[in-house]
C-alpha atoms as a PDB file:
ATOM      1  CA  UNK A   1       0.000   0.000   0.000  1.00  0.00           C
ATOM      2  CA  UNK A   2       1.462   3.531  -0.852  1.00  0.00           C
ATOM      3  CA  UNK A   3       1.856   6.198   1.449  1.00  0.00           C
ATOM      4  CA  UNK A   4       1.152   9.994   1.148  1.00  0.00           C
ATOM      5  CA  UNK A   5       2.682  12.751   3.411  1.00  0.00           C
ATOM      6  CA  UNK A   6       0.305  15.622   4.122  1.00  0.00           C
ATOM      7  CA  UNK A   7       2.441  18.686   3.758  1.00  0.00           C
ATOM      8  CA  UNK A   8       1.944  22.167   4.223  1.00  0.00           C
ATOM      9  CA  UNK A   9       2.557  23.963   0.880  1.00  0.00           C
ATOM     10  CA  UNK A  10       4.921  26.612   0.412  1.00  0.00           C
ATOM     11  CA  UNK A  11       3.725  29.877   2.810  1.00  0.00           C
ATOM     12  CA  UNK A  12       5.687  32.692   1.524  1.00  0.00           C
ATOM     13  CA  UNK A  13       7.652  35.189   3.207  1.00  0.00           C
ATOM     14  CA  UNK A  14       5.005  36.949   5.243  1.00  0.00           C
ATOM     15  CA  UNK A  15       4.167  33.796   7.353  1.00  0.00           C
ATOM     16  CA  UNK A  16       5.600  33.819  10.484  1.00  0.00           C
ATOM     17  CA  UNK A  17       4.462  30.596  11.968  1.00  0.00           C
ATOM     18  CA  UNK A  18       2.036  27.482  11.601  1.00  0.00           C
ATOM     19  CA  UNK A  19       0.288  25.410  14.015  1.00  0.00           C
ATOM     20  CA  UNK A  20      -2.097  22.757  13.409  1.00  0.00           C
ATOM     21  CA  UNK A  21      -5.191  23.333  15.622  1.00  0.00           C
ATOM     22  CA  UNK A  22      -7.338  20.502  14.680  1.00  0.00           C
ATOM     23  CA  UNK A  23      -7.608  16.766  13.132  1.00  0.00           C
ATOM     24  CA  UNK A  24     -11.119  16.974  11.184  1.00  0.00           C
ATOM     25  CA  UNK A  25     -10.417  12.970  10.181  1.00  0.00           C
ATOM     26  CA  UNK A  26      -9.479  10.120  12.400  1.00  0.00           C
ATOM     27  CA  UNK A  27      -6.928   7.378  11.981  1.00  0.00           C
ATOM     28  CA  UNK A  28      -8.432   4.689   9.427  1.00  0.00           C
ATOM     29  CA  UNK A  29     -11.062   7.065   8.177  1.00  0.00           C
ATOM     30  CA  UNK A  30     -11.547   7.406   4.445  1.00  0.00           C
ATOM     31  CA  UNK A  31     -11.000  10.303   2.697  1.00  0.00           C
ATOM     32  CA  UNK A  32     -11.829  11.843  -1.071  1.00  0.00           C
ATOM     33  CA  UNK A  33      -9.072  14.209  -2.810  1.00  0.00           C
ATOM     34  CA  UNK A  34      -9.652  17.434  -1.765  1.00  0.00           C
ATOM     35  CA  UNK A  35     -10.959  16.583   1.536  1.00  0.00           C
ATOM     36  CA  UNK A  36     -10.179  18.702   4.444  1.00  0.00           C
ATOM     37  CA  UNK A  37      -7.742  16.750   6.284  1.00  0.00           C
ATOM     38  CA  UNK A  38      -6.440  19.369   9.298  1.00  0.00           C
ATOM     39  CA  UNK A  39      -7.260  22.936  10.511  1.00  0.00           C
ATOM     40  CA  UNK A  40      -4.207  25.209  10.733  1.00  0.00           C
ATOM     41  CA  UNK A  41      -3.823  28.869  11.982  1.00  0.00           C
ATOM     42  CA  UNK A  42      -0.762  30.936  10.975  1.00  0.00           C
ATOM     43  CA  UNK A  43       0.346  34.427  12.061  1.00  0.00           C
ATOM     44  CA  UNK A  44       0.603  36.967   9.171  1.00  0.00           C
ATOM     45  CA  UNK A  45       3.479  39.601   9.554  1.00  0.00           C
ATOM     46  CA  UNK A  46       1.944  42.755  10.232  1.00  0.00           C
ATOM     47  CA  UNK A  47      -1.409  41.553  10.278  1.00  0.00           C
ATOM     48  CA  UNK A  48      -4.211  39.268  12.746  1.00  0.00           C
ATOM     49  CA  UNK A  49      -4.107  35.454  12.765  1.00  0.00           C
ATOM     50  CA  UNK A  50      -5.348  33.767   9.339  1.00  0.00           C
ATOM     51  CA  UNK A  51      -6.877  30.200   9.358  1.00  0.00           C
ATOM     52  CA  UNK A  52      -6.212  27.451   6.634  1.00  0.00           C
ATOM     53  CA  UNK A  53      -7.743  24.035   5.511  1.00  0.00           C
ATOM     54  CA  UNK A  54      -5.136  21.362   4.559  1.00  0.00           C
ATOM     55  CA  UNK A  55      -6.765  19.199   2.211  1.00  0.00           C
ATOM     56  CA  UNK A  56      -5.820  15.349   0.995  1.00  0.00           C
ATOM     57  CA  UNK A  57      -4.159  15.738  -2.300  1.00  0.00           C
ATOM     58  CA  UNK A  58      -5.724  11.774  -3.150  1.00  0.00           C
ATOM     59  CA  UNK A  59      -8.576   9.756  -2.109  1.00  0.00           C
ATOM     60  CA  UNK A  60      -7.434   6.907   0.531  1.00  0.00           C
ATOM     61  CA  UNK A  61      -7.446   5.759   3.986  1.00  0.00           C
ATOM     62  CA  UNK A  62      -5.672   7.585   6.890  1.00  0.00           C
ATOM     63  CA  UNK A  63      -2.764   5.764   8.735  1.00  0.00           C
ATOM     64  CA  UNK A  64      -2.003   7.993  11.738  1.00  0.00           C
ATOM     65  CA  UNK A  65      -1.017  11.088  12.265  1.00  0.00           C
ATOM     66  CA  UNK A  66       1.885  12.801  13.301  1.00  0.00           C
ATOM     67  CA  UNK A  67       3.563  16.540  13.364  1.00  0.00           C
ATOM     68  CA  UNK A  68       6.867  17.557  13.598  1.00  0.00           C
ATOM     69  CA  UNK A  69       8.274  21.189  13.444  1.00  0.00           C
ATOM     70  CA  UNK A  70      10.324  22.085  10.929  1.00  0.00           C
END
């Protein structure tokens, strides 16, 4: 069975910092492409907080999660 790592795509330079706030799917839950997977919230240089949806980039069934800082 293949595996896909969810990533969080390229930010840009204003972006100060990410942190993932929220699971919306569960270990062995199935998921379409496109799917909101996790709920993030990043702090905008020289603005308020923004939030953002990380979505499955293919249809399949979740293994587990993890999150590391990079």
């Amino acid at each position: 069975m293949a595996q896909t790592e969810v990533k969080i795509s390229a930010l840009g330079e204003r972006i100060a910092e990410v942190t993932l706030i929220k699971w919306l799917v569960n270990p062995g839950d199935f998921v379409e492409a496109e799917q909101p997977l996790a709920k993030t919230i990043h702090d905008l240089i020289h603005r308020a907080r923004e939030n953002k949806l990380i979505p499955a980039e293919i249809k399949g069934s979740t293994y587990h999660h993890k999150h590391r800082t990079v």
